[in-house]
Protein backbone atom coordinates (compact mmCIF):
# COMPACT_ATOMS: atom_id res chain seq x y z
CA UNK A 1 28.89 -28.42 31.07
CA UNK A 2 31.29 -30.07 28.92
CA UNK A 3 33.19 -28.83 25.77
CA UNK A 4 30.26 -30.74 23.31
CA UNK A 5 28.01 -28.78 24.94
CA UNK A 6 29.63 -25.40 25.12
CA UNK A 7 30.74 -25.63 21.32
CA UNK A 8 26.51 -26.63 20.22
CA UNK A 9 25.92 -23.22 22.65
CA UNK A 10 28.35 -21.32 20.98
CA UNK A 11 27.40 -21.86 17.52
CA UNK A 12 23.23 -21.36 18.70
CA UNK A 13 24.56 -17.91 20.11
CA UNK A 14 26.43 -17.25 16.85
CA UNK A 15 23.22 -18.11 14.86
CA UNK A 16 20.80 -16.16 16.40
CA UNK A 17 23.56 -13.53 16.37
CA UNK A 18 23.83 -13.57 12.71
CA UNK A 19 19.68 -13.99 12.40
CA UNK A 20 19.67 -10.47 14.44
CA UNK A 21 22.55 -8.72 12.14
CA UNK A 22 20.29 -9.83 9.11
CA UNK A 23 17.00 -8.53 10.54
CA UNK A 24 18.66 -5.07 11.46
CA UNK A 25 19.77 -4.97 7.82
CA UNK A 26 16.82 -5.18 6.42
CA UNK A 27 14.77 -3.11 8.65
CA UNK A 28 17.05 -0.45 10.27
CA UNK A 29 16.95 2.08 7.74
CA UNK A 30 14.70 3.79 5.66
CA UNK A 31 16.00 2.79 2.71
CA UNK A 32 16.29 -0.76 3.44
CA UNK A 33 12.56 -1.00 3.89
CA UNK A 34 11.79 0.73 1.00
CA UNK A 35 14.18 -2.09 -0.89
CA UNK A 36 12.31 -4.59 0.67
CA UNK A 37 9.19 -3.36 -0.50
CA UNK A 38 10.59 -2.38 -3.79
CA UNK A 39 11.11 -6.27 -3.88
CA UNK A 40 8.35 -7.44 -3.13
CA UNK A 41 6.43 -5.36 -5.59
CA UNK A 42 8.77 -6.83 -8.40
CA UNK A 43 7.43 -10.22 -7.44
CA UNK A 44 4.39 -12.25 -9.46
CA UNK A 45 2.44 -12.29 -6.48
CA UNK A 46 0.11 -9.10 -5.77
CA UNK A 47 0.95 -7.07 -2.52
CA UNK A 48 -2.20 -7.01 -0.05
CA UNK A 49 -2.57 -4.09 2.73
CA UNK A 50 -5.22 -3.33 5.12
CA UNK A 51 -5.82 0.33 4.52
CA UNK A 52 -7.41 2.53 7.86
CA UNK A 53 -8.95 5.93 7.29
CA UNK A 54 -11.55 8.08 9.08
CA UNK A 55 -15.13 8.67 7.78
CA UNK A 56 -16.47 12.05 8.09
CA UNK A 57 -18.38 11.27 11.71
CA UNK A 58 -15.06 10.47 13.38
CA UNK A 59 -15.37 6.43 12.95
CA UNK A 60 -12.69 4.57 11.96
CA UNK A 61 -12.70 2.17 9.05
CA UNK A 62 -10.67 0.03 7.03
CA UNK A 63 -10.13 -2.67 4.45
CA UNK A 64 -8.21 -4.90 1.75
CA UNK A 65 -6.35 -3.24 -0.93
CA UNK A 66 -4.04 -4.17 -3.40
CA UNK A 67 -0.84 -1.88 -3.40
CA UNK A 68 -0.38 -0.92 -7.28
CA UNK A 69 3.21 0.42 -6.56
CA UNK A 70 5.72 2.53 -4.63
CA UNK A 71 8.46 5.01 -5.35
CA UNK A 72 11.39 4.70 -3.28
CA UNK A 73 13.02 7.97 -4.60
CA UNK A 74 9.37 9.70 -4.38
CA UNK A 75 8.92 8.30 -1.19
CA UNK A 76 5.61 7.21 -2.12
CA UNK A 77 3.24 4.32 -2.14
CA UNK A 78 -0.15 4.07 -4.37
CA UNK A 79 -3.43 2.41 -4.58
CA UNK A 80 -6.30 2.34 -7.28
CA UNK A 81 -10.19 2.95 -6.46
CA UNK A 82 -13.29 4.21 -8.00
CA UNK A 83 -13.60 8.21 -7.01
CA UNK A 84 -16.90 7.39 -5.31
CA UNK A 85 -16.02 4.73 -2.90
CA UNK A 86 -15.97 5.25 0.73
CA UNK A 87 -12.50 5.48 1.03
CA UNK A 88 -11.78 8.38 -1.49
CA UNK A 89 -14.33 10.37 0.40
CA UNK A 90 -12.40 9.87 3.71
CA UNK A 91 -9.14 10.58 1.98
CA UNK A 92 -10.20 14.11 0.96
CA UNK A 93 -11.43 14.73 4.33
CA UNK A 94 -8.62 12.93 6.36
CA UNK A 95 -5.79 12.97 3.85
CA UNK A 96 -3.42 11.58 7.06
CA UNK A 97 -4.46 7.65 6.82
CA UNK A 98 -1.92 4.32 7.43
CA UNK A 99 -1.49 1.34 5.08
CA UNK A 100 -0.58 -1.60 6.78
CA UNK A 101 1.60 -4.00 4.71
CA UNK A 102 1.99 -8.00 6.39
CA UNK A 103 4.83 -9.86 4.19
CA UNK A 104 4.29 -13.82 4.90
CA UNK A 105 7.84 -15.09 3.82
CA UNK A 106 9.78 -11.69 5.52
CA UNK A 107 7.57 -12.37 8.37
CA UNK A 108 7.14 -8.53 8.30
CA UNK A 109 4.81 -5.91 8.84
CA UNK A 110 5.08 -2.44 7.84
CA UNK A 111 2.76 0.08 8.87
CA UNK A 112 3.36 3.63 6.26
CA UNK A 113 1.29 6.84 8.02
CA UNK A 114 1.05 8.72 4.82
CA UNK A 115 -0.47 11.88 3.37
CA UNK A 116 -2.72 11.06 0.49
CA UNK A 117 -3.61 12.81 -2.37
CA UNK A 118 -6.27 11.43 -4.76
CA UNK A 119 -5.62 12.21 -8.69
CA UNK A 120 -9.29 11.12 -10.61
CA UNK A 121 -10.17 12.55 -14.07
CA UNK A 122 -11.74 15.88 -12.25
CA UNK A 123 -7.90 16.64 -11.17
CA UNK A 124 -7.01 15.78 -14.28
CA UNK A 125 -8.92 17.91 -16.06
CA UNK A 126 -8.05 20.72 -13.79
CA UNK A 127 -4.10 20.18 -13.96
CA UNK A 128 -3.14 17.98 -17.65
CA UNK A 129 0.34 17.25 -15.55
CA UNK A 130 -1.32 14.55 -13.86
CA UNK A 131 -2.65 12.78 -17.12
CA UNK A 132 0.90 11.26 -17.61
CA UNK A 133 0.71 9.96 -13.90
CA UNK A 134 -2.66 8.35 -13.78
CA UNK A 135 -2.33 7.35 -17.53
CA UNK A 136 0.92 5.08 -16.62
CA UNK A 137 -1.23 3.75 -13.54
CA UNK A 138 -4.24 2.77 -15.54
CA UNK A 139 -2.26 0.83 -17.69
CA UNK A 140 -0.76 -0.91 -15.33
CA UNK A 141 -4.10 -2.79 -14.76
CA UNK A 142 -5.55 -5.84 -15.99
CA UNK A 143 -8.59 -6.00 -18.32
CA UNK A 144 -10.65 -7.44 -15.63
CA UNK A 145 -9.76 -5.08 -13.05
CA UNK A 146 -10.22 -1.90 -15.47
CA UNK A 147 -13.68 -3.28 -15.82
CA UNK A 148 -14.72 -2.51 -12.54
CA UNK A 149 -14.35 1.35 -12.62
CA UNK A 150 -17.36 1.44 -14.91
CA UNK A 151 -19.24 -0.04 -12.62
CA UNK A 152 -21.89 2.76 -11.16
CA UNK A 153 -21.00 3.96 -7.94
CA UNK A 154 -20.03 2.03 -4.73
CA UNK A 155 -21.89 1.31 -1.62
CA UNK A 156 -25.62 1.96 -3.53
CA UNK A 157 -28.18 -0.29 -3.13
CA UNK A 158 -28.48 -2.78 -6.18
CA UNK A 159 -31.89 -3.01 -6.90
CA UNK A 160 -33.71 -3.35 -10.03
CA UNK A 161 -32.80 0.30 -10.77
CA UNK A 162 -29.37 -0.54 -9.58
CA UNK A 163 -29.11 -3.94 -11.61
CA UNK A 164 -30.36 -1.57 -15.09
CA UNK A 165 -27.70 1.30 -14.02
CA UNK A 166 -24.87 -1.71 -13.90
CA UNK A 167 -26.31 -3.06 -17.64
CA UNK A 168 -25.62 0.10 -19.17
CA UNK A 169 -22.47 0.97 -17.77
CA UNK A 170 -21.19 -2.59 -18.65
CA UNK A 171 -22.21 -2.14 -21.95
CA UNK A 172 -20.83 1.64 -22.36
CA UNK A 173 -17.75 0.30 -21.35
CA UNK A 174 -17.64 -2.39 -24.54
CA UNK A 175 -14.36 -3.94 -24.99
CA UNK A 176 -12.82 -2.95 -21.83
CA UNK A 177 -9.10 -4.90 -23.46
CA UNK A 178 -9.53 -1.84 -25.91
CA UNK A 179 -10.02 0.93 -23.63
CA UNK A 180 -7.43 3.61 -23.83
CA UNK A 181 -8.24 6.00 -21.65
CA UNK A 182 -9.36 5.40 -18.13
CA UNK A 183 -13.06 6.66 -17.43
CA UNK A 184 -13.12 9.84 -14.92
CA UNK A 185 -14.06 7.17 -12.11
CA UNK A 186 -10.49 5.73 -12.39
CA UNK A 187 -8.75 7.57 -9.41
CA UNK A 188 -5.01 6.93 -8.64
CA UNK A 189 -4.55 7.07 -4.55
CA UNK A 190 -1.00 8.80 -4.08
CA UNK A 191 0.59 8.30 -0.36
CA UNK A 192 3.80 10.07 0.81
CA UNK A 193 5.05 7.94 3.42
CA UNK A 194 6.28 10.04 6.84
CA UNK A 195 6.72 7.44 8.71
CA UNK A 196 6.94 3.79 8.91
CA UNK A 197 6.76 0.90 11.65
CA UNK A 198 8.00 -1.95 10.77
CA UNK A 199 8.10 -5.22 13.10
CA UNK A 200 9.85 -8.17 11.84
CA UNK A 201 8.75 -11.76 13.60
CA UNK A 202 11.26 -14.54 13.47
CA UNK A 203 10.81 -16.97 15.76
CA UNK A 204 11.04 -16.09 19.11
CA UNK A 205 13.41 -13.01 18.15
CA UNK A 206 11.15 -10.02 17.25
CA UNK A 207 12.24 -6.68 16.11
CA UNK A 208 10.72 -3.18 15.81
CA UNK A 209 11.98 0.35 14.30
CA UNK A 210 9.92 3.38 13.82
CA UNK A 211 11.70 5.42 10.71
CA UNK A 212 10.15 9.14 11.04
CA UNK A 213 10.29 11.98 8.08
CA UNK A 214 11.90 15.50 9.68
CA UNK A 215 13.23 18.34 7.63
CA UNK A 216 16.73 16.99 7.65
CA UNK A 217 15.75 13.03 6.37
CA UNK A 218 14.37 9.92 8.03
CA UNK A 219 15.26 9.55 11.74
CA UNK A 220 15.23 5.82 12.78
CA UNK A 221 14.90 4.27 16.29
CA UNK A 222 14.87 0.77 17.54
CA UNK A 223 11.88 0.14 20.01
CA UNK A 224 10.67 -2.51 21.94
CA UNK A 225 8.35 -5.02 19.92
């Protein structure tokens, strides 16, 4: 091998050395990937997670979700949905559930086992702490989306009966734009993250750390991908 060759080596080693340094940054700590979500939620472009619980039979299920927010000093990460959909029920029953997060341009996914709490207006009747919380959440919402949590209940067949329910709720709900308060559908889905996987993709270098939740902080350990 001659010198040309040895210096183009050297500097490929050094690259991928530096690519490694700045993966372990951002993923090697706790913090760091709550920074790097805390990013990504300041960005224009809405965060998307697949959301798994467990239905009251023991099957598993799971879908799309927006993620409304997180709380790095909380430790938390929250979702919006109408108190009778499918995954509120499973919630209450199984309040241990993951959120899986995929970020395109990080090339990163983040998978946050959390315990959930769900906060509707029936909590908040029961404990007016909570308004504040779910108030500040509701707001946080578009028009359009707002309008959807006076739709009648998930999941039920939309008949003719159905079609007439939907009519009336629609027009109950007026000029959504004006709504103040959110209607006791609205429920805020709280998650306290205990632990997170997070596998980062970049090229052919991949790297994995599990950060885990014990009484004296977050423990974090580098696995194999």
């Amino acid at each position: 091998m001659d010198t040309a060759d040895s210096l183009e080596r050297a500097q490929m080693v050094g690259t991928v050395g530096v690519m490694m340094a700045e993966m372990a940054r951002k993923i090697s700590t706790a913090a760091a990937v709550w920074r790097v979500l805390g990013e990504e939620m300041g960005k224009e472009v809405p965060v998307f997670a697949a959301l798994g619980t467990t239905g009251h039979e023991g099957a598993a299920y799971t879908r799309m979700v927006v993620v409304r927010g997180v709380d790095a000093k909380q430790e938390t990460v929250w979702l919006s949905s109408h108190c009778g959909a499918q995954k509120v029920e499973h919630l209450r029953l199984h309040p241990t559930a993951e959120v899986v997060i995929w970020l395109p341009e990080q090339r990163m996914q983040i998978r946050l086992r959390s315990n959930w709490r769900v906060i509707d207006g029936a909590v908040t009747a029961r404990m007016p702490g909570l308004k504040g919380v779910r108030m500040r959440a509701w707001d946080q919402h578009s028009a359009a989306t707002r309008l959807m949590f006076f739709h009648p209940t998930p999941m039920r067949p939309l008949d003719a009966k159905g079609l007439r329910a939907l009519k009336q709720r629609m027009e109950m709900a007026g000029d959504v734009q004006m709504q103040t308060m959110p209607p006791m559908e609205f429920a805020l889905l709280v998650g306290t993250v205990e632990r997170m996987d997070v596998l980062r993709v970049a090229g052919s270098i991949h790297e994995r750390w599990i950060h885990a939740k014990g009484q004296r902080g977050w423990k974090s350990e580098r696995v194999t991908p």
